[in-house]
Protein backbone atom coordinates (compact mmCIF):
# COMPACT_ATOMS: atom_id res chain seq x y z
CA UNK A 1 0.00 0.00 0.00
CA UNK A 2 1.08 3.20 -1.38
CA UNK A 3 1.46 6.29 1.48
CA UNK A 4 -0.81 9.10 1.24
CA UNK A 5 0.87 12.19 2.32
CA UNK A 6 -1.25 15.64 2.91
CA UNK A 7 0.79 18.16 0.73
CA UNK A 8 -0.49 21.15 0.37
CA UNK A 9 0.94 22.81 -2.45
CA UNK A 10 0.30 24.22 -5.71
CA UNK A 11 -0.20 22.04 -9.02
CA UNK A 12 -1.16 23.71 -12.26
CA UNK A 13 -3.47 21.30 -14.43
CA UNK A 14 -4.72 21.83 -17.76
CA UNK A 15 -6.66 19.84 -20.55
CA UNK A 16 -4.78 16.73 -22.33
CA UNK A 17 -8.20 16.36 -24.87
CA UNK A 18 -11.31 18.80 -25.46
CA UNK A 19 -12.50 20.71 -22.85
CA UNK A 20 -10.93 24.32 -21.20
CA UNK A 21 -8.01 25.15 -23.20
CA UNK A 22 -5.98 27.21 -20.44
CA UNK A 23 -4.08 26.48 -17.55
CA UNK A 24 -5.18 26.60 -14.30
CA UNK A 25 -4.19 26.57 -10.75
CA UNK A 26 -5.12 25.20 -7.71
CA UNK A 27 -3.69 23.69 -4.53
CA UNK A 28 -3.08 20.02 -3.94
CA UNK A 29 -4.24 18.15 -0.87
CA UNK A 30 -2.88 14.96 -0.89
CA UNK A 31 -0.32 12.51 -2.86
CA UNK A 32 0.72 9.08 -3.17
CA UNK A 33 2.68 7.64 -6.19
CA UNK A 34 -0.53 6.75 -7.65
CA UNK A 35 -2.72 9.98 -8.10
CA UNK A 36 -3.44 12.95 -5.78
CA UNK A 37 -6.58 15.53 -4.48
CA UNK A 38 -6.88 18.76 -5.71
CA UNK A 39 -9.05 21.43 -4.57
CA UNK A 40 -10.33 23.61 -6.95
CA UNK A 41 -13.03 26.21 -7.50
CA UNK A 42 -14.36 24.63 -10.47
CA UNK A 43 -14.24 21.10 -11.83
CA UNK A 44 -12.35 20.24 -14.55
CA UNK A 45 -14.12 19.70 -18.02
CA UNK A 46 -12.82 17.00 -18.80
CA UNK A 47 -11.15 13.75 -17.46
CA UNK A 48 -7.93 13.49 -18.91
CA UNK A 49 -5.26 16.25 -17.16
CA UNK A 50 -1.89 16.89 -17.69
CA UNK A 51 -0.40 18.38 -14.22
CA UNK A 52 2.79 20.30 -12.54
CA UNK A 53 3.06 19.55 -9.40
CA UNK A 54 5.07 21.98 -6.78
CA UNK A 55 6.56 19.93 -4.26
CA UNK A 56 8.06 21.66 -1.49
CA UNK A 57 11.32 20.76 -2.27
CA UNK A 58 11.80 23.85 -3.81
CA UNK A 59 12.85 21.42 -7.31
CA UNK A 60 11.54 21.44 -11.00
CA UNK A 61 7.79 20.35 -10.35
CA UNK A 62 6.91 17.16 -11.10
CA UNK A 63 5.17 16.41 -14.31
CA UNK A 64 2.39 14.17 -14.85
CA UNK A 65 2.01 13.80 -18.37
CA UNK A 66 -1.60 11.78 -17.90
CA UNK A 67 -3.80 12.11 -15.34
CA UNK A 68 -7.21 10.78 -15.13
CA UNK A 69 -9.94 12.30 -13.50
CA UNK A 70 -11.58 9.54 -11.20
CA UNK A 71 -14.04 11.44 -8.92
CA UNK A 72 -15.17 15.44 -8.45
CA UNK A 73 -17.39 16.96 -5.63
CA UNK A 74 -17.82 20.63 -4.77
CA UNK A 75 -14.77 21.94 -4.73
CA UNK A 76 -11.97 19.35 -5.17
CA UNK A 77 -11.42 15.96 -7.24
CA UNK A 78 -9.38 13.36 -7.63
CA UNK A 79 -7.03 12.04 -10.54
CA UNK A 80 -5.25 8.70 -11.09
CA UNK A 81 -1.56 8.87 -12.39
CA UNK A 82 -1.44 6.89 -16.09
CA UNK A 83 1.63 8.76 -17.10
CA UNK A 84 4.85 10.28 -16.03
CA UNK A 85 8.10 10.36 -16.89
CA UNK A 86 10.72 8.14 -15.22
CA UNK A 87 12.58 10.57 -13.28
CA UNK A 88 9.41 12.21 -11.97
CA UNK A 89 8.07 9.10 -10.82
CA UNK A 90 11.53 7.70 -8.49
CA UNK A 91 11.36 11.40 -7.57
CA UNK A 92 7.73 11.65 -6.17
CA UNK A 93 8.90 7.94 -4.64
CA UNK A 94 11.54 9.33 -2.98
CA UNK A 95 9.34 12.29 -1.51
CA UNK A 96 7.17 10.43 -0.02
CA UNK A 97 9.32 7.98 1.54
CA UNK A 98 11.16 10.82 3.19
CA UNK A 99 8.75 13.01 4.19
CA UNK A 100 8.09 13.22 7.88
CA UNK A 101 4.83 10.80 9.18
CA UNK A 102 3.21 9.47 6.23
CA UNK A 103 -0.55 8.94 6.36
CA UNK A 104 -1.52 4.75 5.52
CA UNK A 105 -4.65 4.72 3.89
């Protein structure tokens, strides 16, 4: 099982196919190496995201290339990780595993 760290921190999402053409920001809630929560004032348009995600590591953010939208509710939703690149991925692993009292869910 996969920790799921609350992160709050800014990720800028935007459309992969269809739907809003700009970028947007929001702030993250949580993250595990398979997908994250992200509030938001509005829901997204569509269910396939591509995301930046600010870590505060003070880094690059991370960038999920695919992201799939798997629930929305007021004001957050969730997405699923499909793809990301290599680097980002042992990276985000690495976060997670170091940060201070992970949350087992």
């Amino acid at each position: 099982m996969s920790p799921i760290l609350k992160t709050p921190c800014r990720v800028d999402y935007r459309s992969v196919k269809g739907g809003h053409s700009g970028e947007l920001t929001s702030r993250l809630d949580s993250l595990s190496t398979t997908g994250c929560t992200i509030h938001s004032r509005a829901l997204p348009d569509t269910d396939v995201l591509e995301l930046r995600i600010y870590l505060p590591d003070g880094e690059w953010p991370l960038r999920i290339d695919l992201a799939k939208v798997t629930w929305g509710h007021w004001d957050a939703f969730a997405v699923e990780f499909l793809s990301m690149p290599a680097e980002d991925r042992q990276r985000l692993q690495d976060y997670l595993l170091e940060a201070p009292a992970p949350v087992w869910m």
